[in-house]
Protein backbone atom coordinates (compact mmCIF):
# COMPACT_ATOMS: atom_id res chain seq x y z
CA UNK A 1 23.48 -87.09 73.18
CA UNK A 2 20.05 -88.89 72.94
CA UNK A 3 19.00 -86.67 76.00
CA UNK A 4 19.58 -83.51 73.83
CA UNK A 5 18.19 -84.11 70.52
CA UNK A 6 15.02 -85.12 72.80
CA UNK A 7 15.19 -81.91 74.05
CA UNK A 8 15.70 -79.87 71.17
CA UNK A 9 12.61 -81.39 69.11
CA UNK A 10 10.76 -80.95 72.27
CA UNK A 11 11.30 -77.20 71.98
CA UNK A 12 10.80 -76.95 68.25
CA UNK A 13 7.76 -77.92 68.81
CA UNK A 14 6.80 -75.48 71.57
CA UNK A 15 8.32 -72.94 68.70
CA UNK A 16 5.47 -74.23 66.33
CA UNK A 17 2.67 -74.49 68.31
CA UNK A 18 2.64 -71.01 69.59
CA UNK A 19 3.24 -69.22 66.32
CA UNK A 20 0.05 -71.03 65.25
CA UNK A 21 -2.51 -68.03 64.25
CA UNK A 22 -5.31 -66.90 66.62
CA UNK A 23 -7.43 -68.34 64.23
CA UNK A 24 -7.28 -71.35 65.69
CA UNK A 25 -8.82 -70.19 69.24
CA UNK A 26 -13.26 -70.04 69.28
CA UNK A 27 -14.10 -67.09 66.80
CA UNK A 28 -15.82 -64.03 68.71
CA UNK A 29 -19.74 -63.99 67.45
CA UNK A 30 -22.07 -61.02 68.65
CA UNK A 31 -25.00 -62.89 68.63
CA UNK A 32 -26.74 -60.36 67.22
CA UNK A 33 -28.92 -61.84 63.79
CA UNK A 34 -28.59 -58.66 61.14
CA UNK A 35 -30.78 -58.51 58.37
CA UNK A 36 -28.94 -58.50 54.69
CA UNK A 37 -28.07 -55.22 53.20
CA UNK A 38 -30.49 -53.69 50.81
CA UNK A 39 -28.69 -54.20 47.45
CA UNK A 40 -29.46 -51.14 45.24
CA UNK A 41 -27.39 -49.37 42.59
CA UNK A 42 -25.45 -46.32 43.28
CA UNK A 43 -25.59 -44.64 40.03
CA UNK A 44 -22.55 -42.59 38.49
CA UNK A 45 -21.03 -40.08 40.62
CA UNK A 46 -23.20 -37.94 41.99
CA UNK A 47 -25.75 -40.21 42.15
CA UNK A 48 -29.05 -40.28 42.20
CA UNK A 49 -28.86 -43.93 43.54
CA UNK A 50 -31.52 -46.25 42.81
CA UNK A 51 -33.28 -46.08 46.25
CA UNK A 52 -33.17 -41.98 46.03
CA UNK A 53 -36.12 -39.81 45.65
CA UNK A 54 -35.26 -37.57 42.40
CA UNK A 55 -36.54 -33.74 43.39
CA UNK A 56 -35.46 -32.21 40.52
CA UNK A 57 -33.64 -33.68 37.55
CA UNK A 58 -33.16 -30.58 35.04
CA UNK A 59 -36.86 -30.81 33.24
CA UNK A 60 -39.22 -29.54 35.67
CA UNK A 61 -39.52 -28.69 39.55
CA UNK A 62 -43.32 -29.82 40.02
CA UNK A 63 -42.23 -31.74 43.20
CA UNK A 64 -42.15 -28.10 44.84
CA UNK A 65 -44.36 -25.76 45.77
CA UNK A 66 -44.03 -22.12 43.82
CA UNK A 67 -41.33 -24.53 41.26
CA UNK A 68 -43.22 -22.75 38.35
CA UNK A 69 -41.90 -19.27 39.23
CA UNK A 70 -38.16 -20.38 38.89
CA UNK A 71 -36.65 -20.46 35.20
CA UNK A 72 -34.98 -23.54 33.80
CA UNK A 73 -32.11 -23.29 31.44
CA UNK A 74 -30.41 -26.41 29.78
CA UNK A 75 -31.12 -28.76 32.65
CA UNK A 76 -30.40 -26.32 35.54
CA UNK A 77 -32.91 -23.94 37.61
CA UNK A 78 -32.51 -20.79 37.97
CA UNK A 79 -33.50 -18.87 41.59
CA UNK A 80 -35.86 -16.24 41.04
CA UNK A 81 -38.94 -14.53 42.61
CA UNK A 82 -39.36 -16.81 45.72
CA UNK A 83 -38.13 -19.67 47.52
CA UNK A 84 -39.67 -23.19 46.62
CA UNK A 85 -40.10 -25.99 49.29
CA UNK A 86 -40.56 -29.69 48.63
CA UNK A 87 -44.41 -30.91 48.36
CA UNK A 88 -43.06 -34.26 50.29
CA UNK A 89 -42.07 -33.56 53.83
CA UNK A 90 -38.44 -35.48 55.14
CA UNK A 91 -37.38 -36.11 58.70
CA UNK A 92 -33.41 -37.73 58.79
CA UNK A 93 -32.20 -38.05 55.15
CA UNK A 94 -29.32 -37.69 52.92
CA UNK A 95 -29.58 -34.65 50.57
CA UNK A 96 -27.65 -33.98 47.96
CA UNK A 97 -27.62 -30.71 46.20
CA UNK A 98 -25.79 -29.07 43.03
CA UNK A 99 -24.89 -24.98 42.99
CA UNK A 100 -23.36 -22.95 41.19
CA UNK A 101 -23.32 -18.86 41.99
CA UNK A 102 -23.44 -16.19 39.58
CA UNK A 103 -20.29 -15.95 37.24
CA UNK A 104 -20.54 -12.47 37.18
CA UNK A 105 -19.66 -10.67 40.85
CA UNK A 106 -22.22 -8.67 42.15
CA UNK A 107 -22.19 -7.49 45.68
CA UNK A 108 -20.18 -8.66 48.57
CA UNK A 109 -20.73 -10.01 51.89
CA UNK A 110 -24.16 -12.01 52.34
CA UNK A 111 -25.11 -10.16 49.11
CA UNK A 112 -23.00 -12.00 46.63
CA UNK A 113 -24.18 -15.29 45.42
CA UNK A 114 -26.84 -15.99 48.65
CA UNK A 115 -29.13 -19.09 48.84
CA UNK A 116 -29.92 -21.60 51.33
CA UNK A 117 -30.96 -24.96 52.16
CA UNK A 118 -33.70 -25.18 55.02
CA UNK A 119 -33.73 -28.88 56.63
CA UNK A 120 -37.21 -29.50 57.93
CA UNK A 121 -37.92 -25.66 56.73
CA UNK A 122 -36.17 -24.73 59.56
CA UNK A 123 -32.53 -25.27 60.07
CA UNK A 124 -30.53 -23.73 57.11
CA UNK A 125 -26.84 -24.54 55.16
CA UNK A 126 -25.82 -21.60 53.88
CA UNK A 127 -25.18 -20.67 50.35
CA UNK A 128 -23.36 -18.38 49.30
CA UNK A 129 -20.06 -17.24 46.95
CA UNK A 130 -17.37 -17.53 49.45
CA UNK A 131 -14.96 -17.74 47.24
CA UNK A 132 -12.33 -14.68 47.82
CA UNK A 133 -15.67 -13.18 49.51
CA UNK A 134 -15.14 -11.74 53.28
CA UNK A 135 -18.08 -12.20 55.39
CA UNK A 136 -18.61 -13.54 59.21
CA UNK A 137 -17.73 -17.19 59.29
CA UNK A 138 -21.11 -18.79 60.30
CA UNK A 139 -23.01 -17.37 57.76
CA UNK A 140 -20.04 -18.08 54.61
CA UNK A 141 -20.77 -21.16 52.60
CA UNK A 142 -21.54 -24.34 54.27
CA UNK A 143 -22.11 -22.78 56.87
CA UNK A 144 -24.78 -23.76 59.87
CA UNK A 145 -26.11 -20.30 59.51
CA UNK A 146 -25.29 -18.18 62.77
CA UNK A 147 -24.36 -21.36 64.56
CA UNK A 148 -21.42 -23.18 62.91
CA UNK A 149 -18.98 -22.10 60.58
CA UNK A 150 -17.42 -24.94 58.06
CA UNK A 151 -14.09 -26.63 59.18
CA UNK A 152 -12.42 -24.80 56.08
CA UNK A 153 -13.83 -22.70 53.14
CA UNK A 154 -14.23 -25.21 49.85
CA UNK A 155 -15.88 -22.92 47.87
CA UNK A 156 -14.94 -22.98 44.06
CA UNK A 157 -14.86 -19.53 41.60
CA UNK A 158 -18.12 -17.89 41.21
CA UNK A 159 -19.62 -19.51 38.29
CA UNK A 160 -18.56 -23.29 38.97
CA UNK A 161 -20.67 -26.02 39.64
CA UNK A 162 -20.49 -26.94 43.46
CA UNK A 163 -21.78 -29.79 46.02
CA UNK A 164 -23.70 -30.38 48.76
CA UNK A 165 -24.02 -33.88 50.43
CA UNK A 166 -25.87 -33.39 53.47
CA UNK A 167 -26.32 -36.20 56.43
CA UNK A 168 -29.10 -34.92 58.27
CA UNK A 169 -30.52 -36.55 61.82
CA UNK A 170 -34.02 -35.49 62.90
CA UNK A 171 -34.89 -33.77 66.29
CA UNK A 172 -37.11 -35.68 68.28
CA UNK A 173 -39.86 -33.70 70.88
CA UNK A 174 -42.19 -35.33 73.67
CA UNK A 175 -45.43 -34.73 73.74
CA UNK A 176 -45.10 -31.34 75.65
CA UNK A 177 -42.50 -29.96 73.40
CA UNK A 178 -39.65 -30.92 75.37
CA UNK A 179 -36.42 -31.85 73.17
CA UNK A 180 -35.20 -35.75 73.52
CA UNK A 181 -32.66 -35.71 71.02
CA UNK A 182 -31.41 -32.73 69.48
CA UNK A 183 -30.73 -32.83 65.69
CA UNK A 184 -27.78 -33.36 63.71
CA UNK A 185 -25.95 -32.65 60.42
CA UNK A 186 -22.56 -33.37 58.20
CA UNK A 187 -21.92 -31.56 55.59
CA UNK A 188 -19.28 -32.26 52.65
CA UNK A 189 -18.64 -29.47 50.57
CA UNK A 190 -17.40 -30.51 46.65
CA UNK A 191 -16.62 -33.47 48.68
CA UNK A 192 -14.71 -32.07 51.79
CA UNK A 193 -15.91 -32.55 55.08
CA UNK A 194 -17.02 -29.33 56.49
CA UNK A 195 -19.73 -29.78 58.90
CA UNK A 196 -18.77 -33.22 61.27
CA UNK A 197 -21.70 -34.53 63.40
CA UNK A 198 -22.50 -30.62 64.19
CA UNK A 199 -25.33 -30.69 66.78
CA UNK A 200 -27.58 -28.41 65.75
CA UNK A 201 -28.89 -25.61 68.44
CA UNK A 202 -32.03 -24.80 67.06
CA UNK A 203 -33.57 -22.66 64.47
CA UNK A 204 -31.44 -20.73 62.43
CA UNK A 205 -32.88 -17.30 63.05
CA UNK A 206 -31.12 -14.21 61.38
CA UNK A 207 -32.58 -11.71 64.02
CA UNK A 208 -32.47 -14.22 67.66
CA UNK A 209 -30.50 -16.77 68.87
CA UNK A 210 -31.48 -20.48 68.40
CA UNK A 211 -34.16 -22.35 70.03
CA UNK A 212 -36.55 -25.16 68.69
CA UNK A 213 -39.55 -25.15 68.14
CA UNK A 214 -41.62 -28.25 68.03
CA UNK A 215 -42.82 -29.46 64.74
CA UNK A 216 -43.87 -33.21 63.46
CA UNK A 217 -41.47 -35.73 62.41
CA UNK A 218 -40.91 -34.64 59.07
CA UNK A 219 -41.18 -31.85 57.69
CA UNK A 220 -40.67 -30.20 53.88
CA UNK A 221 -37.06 -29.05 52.29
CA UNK A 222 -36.94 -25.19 51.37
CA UNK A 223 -34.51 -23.83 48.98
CA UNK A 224 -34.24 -19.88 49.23
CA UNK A 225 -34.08 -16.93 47.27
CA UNK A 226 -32.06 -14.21 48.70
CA UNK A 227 -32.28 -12.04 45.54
CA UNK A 228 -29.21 -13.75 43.89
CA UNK A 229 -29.54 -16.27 40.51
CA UNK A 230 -28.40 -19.04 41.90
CA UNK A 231 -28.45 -22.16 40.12
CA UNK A 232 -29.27 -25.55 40.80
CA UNK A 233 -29.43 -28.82 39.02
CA UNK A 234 -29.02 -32.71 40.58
CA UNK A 235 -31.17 -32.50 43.25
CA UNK A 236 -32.10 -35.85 45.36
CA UNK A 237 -32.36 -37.39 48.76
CA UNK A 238 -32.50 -40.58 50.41
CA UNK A 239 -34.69 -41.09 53.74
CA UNK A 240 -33.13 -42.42 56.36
């Protein structure tokens, strides 16, 4: 009788010790010493966060070149004339852009409600009124323009405000040109992820097919007129 009870405590207490938690084994460490987080403050939704650089905030587009010859109407900027590019140059960044195309339908295709946005003046996310608007896919909205089209089509009516937030990685060139590391965006479109990790070919070229070509480090942000009045309004980026 004694024998047994010996033996039964015996294995209640194997039964506790191994549903003790893991916890109680040598915690993992990398080793690796990581400097604190910046603390900054992310603003209200949409941002601009506090460590953003503000390009235009509905008063005045003097941080771009040729900003004079585009009309601003109750905090928003109208596309007209010419495009304007960015008097600061960027290399990898997060962008963030609001548009809204015409309310009134004019055209179709790549003629309805066209823009762009030109990373490093050179690689371009469409714009354009894709709502209910036939065109070929890698040159619709949120598009990488002849070279990716978006994962779906998040375009809103013609008229309503849209987003933009743009993760953008540099290319990086030797000194003879040669490509190291080609460059890459994401793109999420009124919040939707359209464009995921998309390595970018090269150039966005309307009339050849991609290639790069080398240019510095960082370079400035264009924002196109296509003959449309696009507008645009909350416009800032973070360097990354």
């Amino acid at each position: 009788m004694r024998q047994s009870v010996v033996l039964g405590i015996a294995f209640l207490f194997v039964m506790v010790w191994a549903a003790q938690p893991a916890a109680s084994a040598d915690e993992w460490k990398s080793g690796i010493i990581w400097p604190q987080p910046k603390v900054i403050d992310p603003g209200p939704v949409g941002g601009p966060p506090s460590d953003a650089i503000v390009l235009f905030d509905g008063k005045d587009l003097s941080k771009f070149v040729d900003g004079d010859k585009w009309k601003i109407v109750d905090g928003y900027a109208v596309a007209d004339k010419t495009g304007i590019t960015t008097k600061q140059s960027f290399g990898s960044c997060q962008l963030h852009v609001e548009w809204a195309a015409p309310e009134k339908i004019e055209g179709s295709g790549q003629g309805r409600g066209n823009s762009g946005v030109y990373l490093m003046g050179k690689y371009e996310v469409q714009i354009l009124d894709s709502y209910e608007n036939d065109t070929y896919y890698d040159g619709q909205a949120a598009s990488i323009y002849k070279q990716s089209p978006p994962l779906v089509n998040a375009c809103r009516k013609p008229g309503q405000w849209q987003t933009y937030d743009i993760i953008f990685t540099a290319p990086k060139f030797d000194d003879k040109g040669k490509v190291l590391k080609p460059a890459y965006v994401t793109v999420l479109h009124n919040g939707v992820l359209v464009q995921n990790h998309f390595e970018i070919k090269g150039g966005t070229f309307w009339h050849k097919p991609p290639e790069y070509e080398t240019h510095p480090d960082k370079a400035p942000i264009s924002l196109q007129f296509h003959g449309n009045p696009v507008r645009f309004r909350n416009i800032w980026i973070r360097e990354l």
